[in-house]
Protein backbone atom coordinates (compact mmCIF):
# COMPACT_ATOMS: atom_id res chain seq x y z
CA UNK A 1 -8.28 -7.97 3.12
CA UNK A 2 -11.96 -7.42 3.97
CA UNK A 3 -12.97 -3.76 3.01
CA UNK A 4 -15.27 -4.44 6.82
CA UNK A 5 -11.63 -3.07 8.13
CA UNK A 6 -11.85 -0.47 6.15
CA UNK A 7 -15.42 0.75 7.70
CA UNK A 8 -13.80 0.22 10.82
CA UNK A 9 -10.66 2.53 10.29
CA UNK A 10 -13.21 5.24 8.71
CA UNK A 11 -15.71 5.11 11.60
CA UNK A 12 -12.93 5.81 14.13
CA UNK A 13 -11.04 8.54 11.96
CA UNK A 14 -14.37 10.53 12.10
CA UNK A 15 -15.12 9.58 16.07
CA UNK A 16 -11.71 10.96 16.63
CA UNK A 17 -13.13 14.22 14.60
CA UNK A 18 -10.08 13.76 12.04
CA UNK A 19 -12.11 14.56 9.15
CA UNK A 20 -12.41 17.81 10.06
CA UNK A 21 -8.87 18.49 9.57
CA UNK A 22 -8.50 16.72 5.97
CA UNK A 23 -10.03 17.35 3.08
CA UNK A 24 -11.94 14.58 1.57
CA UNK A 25 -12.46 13.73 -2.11
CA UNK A 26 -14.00 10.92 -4.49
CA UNK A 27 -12.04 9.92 -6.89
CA UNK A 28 -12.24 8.75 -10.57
CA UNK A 29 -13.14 4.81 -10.71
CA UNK A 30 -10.36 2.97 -12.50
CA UNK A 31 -11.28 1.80 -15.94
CA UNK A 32 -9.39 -0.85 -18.08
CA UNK A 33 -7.55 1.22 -19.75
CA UNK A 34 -5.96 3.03 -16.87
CA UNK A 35 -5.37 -1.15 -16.02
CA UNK A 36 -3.39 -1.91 -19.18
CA UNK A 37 -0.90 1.41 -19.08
CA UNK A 38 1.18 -1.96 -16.61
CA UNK A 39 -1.58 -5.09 -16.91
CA UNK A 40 -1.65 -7.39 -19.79
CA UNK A 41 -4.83 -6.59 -21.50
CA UNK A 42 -5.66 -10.02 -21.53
CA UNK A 43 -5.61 -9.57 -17.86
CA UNK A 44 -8.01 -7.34 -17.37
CA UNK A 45 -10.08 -8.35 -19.87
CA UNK A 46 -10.57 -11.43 -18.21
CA UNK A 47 -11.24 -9.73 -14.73
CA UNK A 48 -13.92 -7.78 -16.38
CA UNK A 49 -15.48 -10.88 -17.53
CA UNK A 50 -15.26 -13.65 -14.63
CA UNK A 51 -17.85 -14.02 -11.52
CA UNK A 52 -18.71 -16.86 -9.66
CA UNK A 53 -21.65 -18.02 -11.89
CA UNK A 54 -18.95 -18.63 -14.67
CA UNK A 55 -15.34 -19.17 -13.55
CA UNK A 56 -15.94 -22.94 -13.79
CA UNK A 57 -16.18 -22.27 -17.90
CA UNK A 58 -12.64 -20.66 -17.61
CA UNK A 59 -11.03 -22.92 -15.66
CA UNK A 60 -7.93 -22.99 -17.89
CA UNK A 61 -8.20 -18.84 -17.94
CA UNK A 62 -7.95 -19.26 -13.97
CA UNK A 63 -5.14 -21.15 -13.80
CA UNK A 64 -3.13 -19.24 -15.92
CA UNK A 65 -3.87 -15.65 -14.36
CA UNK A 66 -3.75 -17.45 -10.86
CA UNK A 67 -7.25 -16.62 -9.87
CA UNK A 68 -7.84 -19.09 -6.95
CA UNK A 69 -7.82 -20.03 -3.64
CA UNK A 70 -5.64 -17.20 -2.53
CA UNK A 71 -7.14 -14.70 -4.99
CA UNK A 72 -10.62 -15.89 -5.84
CA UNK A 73 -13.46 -15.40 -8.00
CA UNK A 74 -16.33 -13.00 -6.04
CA UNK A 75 -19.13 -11.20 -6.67
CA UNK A 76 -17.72 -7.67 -7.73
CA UNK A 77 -14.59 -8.13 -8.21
CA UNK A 78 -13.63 -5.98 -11.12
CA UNK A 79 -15.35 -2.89 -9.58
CA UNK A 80 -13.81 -3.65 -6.06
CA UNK A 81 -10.34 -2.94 -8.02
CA UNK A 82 -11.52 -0.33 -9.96
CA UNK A 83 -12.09 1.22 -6.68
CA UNK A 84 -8.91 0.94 -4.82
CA UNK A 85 -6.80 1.41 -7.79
CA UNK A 86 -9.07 4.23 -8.69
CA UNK A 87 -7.96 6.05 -5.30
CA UNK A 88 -4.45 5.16 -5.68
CA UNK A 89 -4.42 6.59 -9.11
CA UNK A 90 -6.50 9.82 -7.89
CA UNK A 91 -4.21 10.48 -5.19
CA UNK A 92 -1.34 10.33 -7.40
CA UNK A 93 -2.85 12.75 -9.62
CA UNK A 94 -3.47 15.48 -7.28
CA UNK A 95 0.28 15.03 -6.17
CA UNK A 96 0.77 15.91 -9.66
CA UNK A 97 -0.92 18.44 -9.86
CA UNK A 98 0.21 20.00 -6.29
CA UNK A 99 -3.53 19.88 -4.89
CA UNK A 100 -2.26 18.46 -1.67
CA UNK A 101 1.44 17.00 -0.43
CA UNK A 102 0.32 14.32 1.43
CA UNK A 103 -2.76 12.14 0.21
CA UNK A 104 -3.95 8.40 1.68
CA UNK A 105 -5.98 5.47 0.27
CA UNK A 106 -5.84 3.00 2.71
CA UNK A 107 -7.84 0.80 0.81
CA UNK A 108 -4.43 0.98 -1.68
CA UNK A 109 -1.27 -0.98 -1.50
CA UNK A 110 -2.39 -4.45 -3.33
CA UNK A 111 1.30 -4.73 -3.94
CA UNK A 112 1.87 -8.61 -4.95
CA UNK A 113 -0.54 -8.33 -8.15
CA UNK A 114 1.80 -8.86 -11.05
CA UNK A 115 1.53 -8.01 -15.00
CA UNK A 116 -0.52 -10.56 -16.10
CA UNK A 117 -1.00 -12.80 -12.42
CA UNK A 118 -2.90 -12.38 -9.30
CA UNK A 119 -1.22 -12.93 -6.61
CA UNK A 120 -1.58 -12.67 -2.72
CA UNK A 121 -5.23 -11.07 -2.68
CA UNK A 122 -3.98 -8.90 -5.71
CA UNK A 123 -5.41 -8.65 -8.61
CA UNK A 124 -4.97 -5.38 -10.01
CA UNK A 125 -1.17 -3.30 -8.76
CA UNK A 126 -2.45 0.20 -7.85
CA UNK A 127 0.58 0.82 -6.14
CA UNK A 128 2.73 0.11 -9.94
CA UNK A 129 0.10 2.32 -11.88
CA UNK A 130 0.37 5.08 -9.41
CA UNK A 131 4.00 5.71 -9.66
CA UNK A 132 3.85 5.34 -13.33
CA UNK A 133 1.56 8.13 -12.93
CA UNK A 134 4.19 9.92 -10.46
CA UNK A 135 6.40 9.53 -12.80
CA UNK A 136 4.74 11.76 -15.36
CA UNK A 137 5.59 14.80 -13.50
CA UNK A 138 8.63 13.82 -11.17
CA UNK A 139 11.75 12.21 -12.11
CA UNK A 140 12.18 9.71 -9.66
CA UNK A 141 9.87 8.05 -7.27
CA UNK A 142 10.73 6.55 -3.84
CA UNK A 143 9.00 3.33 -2.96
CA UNK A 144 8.51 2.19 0.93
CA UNK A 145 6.64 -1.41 2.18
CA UNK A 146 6.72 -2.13 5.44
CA UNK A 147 3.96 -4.79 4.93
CA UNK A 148 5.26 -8.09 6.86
CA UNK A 149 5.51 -9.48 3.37
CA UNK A 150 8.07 -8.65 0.19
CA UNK A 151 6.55 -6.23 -2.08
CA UNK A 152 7.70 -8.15 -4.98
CA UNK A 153 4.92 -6.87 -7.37
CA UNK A 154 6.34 -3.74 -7.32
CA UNK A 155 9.88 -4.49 -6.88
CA UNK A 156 9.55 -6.84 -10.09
CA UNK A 157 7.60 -3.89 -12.04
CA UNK A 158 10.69 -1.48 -11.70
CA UNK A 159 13.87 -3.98 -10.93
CA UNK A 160 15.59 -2.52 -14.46
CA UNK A 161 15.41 0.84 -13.97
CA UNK A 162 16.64 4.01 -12.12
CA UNK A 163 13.78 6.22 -11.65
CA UNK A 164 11.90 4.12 -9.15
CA UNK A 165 13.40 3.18 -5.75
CA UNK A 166 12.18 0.00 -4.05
CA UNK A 167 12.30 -0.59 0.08
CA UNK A 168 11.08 -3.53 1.61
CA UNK A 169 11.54 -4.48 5.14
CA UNK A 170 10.02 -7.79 5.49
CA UNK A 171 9.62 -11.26 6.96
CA UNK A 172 12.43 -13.72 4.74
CA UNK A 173 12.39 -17.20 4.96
CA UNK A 174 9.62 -19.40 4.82
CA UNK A 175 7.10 -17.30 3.56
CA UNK A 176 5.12 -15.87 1.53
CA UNK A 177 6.00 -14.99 -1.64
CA UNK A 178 9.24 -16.21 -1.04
CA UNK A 179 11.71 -13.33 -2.47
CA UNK A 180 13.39 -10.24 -1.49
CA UNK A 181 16.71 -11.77 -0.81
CA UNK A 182 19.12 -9.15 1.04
CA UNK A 183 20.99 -9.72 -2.60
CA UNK A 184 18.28 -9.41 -5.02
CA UNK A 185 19.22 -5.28 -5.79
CA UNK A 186 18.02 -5.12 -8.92
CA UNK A 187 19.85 -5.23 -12.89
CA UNK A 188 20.72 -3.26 -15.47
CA UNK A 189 20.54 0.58 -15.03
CA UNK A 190 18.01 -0.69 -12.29
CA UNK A 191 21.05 -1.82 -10.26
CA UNK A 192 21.36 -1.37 -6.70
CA UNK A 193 18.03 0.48 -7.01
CA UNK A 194 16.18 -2.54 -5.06
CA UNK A 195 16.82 -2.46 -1.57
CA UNK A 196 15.29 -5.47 0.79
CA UNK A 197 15.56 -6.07 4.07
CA UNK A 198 15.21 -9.22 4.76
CA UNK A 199 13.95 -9.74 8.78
CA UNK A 200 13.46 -12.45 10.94
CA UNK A 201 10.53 -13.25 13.30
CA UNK A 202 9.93 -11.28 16.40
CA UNK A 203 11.67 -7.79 15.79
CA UNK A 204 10.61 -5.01 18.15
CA UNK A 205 10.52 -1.29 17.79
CA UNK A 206 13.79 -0.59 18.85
CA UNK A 207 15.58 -3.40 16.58
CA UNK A 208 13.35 -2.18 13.79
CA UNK A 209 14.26 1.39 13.80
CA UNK A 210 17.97 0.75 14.20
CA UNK A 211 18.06 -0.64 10.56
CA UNK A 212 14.97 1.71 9.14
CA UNK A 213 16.27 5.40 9.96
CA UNK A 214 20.15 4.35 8.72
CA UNK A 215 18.64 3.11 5.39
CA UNK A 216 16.17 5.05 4.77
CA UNK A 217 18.63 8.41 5.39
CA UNK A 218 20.80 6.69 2.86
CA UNK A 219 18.84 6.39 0.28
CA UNK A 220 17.07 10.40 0.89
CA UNK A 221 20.74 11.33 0.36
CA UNK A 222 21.94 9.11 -2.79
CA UNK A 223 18.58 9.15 -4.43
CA UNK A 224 17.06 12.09 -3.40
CA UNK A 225 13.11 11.24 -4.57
CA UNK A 226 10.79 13.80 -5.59
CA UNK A 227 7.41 11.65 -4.33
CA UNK A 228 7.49 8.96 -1.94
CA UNK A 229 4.77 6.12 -2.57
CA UNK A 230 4.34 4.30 1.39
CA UNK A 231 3.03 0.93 1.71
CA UNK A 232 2.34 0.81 5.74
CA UNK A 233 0.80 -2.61 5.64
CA UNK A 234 -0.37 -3.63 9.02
CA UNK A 235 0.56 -7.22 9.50
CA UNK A 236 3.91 -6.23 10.84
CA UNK A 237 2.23 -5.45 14.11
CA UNK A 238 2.77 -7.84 16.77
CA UNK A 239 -0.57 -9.76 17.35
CA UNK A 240 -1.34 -9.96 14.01
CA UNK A 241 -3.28 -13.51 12.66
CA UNK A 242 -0.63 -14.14 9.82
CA UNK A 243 2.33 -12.07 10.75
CA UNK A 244 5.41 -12.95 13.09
CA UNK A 245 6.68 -9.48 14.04
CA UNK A 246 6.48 -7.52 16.99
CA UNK A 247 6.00 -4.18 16.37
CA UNK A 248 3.46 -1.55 18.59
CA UNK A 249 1.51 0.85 16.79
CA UNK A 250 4.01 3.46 17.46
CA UNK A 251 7.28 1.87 16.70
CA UNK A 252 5.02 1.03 12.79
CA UNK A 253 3.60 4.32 12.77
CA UNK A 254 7.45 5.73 13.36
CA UNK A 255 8.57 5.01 10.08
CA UNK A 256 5.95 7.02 7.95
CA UNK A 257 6.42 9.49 10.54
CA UNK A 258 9.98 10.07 9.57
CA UNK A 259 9.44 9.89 5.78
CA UNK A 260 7.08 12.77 6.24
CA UNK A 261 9.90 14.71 8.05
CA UNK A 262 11.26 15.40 4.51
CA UNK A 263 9.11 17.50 3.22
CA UNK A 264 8.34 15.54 -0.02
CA UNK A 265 5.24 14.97 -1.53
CA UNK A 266 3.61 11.46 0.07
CA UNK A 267 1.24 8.56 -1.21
CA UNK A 268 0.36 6.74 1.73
CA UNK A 269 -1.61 3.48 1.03
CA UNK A 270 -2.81 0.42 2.97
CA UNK A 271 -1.64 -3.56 2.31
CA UNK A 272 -1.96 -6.16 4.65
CA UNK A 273 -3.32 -6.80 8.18
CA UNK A 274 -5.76 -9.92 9.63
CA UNK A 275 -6.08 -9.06 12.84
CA UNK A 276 -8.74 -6.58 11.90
CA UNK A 277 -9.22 -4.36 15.23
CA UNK A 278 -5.78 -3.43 15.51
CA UNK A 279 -5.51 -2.36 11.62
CA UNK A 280 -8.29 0.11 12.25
CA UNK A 281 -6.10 0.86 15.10
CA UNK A 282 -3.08 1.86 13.04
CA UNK A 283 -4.39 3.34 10.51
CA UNK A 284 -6.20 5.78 12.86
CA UNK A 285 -3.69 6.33 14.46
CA UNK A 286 -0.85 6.76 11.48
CA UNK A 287 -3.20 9.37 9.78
CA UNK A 288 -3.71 11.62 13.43
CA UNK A 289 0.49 11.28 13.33
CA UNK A 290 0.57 13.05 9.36
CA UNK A 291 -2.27 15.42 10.47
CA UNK A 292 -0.04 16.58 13.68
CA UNK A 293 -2.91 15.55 15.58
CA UNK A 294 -2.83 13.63 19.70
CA UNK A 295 -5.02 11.22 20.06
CA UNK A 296 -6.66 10.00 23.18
CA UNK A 297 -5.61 6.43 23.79
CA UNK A 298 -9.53 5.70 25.13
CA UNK A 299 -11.41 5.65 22.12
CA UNK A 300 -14.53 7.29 21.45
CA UNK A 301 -17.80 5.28 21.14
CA UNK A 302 -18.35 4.12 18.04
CA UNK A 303 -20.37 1.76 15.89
CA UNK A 304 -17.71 -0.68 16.19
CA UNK A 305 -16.54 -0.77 19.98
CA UNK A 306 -17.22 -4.33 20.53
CA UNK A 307 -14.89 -5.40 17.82
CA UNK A 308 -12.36 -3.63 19.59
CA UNK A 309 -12.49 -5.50 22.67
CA UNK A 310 -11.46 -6.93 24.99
CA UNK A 311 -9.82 -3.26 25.69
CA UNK A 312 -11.03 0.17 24.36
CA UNK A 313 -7.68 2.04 24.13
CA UNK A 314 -6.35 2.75 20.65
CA UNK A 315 -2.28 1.22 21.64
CA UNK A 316 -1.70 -2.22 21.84
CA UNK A 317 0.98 -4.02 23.73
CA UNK A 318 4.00 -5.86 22.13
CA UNK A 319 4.00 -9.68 23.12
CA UNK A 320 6.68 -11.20 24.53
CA UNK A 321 8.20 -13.14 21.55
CA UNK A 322 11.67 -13.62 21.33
CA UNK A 323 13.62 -11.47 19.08
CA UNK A 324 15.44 -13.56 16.80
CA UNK A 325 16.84 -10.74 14.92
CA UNK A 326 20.25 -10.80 16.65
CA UNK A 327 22.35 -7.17 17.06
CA UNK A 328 25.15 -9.30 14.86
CA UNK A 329 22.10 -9.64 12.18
CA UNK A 330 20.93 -6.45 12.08
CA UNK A 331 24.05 -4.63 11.75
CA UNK A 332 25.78 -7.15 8.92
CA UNK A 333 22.18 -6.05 7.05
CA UNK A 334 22.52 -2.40 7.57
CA UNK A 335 26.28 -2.70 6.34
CA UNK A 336 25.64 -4.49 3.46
CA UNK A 337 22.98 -2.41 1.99
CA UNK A 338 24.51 0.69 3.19
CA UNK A 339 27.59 -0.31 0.83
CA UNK A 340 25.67 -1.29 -1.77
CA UNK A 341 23.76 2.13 -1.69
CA UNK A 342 27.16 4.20 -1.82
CA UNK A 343 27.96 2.75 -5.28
CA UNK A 344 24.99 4.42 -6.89
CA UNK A 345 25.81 7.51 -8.96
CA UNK A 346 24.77 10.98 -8.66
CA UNK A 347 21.42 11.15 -8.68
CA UNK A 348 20.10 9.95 -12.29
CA UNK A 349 17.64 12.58 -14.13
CA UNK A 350 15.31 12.11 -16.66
CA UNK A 351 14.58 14.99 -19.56
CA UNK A 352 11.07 16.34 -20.18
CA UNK A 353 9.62 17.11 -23.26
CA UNK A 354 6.16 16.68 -22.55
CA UNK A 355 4.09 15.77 -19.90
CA UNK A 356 1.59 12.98 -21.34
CA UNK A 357 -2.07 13.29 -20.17
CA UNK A 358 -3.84 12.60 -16.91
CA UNK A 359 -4.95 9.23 -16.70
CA UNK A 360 -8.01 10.60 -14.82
CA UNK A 361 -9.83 13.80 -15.01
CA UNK A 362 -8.53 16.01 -12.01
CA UNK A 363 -12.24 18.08 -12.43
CA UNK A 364 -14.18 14.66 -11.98
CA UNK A 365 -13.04 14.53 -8.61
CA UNK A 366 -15.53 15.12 -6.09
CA UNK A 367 -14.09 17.01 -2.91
CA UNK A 368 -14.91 18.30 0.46
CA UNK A 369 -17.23 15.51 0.49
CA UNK A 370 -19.22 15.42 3.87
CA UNK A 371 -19.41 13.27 6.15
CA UNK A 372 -22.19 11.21 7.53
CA UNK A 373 -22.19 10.45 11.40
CA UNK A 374 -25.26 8.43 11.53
CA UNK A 375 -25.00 5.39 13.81
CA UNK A 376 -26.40 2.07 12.89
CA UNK A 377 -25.83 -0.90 11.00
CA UNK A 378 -26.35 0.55 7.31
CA UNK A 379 -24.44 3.48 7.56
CA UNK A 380 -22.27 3.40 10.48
CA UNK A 381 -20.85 6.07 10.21
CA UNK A 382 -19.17 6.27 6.77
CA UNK A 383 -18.59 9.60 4.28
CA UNK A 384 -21.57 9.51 2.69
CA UNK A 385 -22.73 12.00 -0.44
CA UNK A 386 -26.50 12.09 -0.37
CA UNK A 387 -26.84 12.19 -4.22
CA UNK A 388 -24.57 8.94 -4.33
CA UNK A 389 -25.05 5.44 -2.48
CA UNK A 390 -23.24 4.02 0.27
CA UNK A 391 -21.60 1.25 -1.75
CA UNK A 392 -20.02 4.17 -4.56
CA UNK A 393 -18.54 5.85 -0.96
CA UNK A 394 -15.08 6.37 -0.45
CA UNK A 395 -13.06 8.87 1.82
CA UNK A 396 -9.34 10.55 1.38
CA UNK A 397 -5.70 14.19 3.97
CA UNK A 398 -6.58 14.37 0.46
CA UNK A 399 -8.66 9.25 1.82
CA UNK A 400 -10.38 6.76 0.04
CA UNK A 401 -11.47 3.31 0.76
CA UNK A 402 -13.96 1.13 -0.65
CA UNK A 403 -17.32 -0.21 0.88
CA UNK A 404 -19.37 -3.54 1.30
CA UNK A 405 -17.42 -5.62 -0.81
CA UNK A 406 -18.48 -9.59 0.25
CA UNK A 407 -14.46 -10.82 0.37
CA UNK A 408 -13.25 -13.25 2.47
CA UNK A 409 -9.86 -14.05 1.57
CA UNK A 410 -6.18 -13.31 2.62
CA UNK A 411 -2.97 -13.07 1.03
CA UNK A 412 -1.56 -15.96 -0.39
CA UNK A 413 1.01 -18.73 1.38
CA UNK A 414 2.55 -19.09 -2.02
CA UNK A 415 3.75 -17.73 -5.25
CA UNK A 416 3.97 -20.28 -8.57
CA UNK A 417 5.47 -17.04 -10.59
CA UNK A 418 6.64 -19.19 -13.49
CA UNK A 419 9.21 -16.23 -14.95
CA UNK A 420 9.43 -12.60 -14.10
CA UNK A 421 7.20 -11.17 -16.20
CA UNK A 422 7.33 -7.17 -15.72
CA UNK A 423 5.71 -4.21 -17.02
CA UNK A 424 8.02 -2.38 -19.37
CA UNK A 425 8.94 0.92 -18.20
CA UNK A 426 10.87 1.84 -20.57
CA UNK A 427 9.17 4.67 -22.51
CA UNK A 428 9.35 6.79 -18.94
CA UNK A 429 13.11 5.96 -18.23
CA UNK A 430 14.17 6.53 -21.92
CA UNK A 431 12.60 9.39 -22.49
């Protein structure tokens, strides 16, 4: 989860001259408050508060909120979330507000954070407090994750109600966190509104598409969203230091690809990835496919060519891991969920009477920020605004990511969840 991947995917979207065809904004940092509308404020009290100089006088404080090993203590860590959830939030906002229809953070998608846990290198759930902001102005939010791991922050955060959609296609088994069984479809009026595809290691484009399109038309015509939040976490390429899939950058990039084909305004955030070069890859490569844009598969020089090594072309190639996702598998998956999505009702609505406030300011936003192509090692190439320094730089189709954050962690190999714990959502599906 090093934000170094982020500089990477940056310095190649503006060698590939796709800035020129987005516009770019700085958004709003995230401040507690904006934390606590899903967070515990005990939560986020205590990740204003910790660093590494005193953790070890809250050692019971870290144990209860999770805050080790997988998710630990570092040198700006409250403003690295503020950040990312800060750009999450932004984007949201503009949707709102119909200032673009397609926005991307790809420093976003923290999606295993929980309400009052850390979890998975995430601490605070930008993806949550972004479609509770979504769901200010539209009625019912789609959520995507095709991150090699269950989005079960998210999935837990909504599982009781009918206004949020959750889709995960992900690695089940053995791993990490552990849930998003193919019968875990939520409760209550939230029933059947959980959809997880549970996947086994090695599945290719082809095998991965014949369950994705099928679903995913299915629930555009039961539930017919009016946003989409996209997770397109990259460790579900093949090649990837912690993941077991097999997908190219196409076959990943094909799925947001066909969300955008309906026309519905689009969140698109980041998640996972370890093998570093070939996030930067994807990324690149995902946004030129929502700005209609070819690119070359020789990349341009850039600051960052050696990292890209030991080839220069921006597609990888699929390994040749067995598939153990038999045709029997995948189409006993695609039945079941199919079935379970044809009991859902007519679409469910949700009366307005007001529409509560911003949770940032829309005029705080900084836009058509500009960027800087300078080559070398402290700027490298990043969006830069000359009356603001490197480390407050972020980009945005509407991107932002954050900058020179010192992490070196990944997500987590397990999940001690002691009870599911979820944000209330209540006062948005009630009202």
């Amino acid at each position: 989860m090093k934000p170094h991947r982020m500089r990477m995917t940056h310095n190649l979207l503006l060698h590939y001259g796709l800035y020129k065809e987005m516009e770019v904004f700085r958004p709003e940092l995230a401040n507690a408050e904006d934390m606590t509308q899903f967070h515990s404020d005990e939560y986020i009290e205590f990740l204003r508060m910790i660093t590494p100089d005193n953790q070890h006088e809250h050692l019971r404080q870290l144990k209860r909120f999770n805050v080790a090993e997988d998710c630990p203590v570092f040198d700006g860590l409250f403003n690295f979330t503020q950040i990312y959830t800060g750009g999450s939030i932004g984007g949201a906002v503009r949707l709102n507000h119909k200032l673009a229809d397609t926005v991307i953070n790809w420093a976003g998608g923290l999606h295993h954070a929980k309400k009052a846990e850390a979890s998975g290198f995430c601490y605070v759930n930008d993806i949550v407090l972004s479609i509770l902001e979504l769901l200010k102005v539209h009625n019912r939010v789609l959520y995507i994750d095709i991150d090699i791991h269950h989005g079960d922050g998210v999935e837990e955060a909504f599982y009781t109600t009918d206004r949020v959609m959750t889709a995960s296609f992900h690695k089940f088994g053995e791993y990490f966190p552990g849930t998003g069984h193919l019968q875990d479809v939520g409760q209550h009026r939230g029933k059947y509104y959980s959809v997880n595809v549970p996947l086994k290691d090695g599945i290719d484009d082809e095998t991965y598409e014949r369950l994705f399109k099928p679903i995913m038309q299915k629930v555009m015509e039961v539930f017919s969203p009016d946003a989409i939040v996209f997770q397109s976490g990259a460790d579900s390429l093949s090649g990837d230091r912690l993941g077991c899939f097999n997908l190219s950058i196409r076959g990943h990039a094909e799925c947001l690809k066909y969300m955008s084909t309906f026309n519905i305004p689009l969140l698109v955030l980041g998640g996972g990835g370890y093998t570093i070069r070939n996030v930067a890859r994807c990324w690149t490569y995902e946004t030129g496919c929502l700005l209609g844009c070819d690119l070359e598969d020789v990349m341009p020089a850039n600051e960052y060519s050696e990292y890209f090594g030991p080839t220069n072309t921006l597609h990888i190639t699929p390994s040749n891991m067995e598939n153990q996702n038999t045709r029997e598998y995948i189409d006993g998956i695609r039945t079941r969920i199919l079935e379970n999505l044809s009991k859902l009702p007519a679409r469910p609505g949700a009366p307005f009477y007001q529409v509560p406030q911003d949770l940032v300011n829309i005029q705080m936003q900084d836009t058509n920020i500009q960027p800087d192509l300078s080559e070398g090692k402290d700027r490298g190439g990043i969006y830069l605004d000359d009356d603001k320094s490197e480390d407050d730089s972020r980009v945005i189709k509407s991107v932002t990511e954050p900058f020179d954050t010192n992490i070196q962690a990944r997500e987590g190999t397990e999940n001690n969840t002691d009870e599911n714990e979820e944000k209330s959502t209540e006062e948005l599906t009630d009202r």
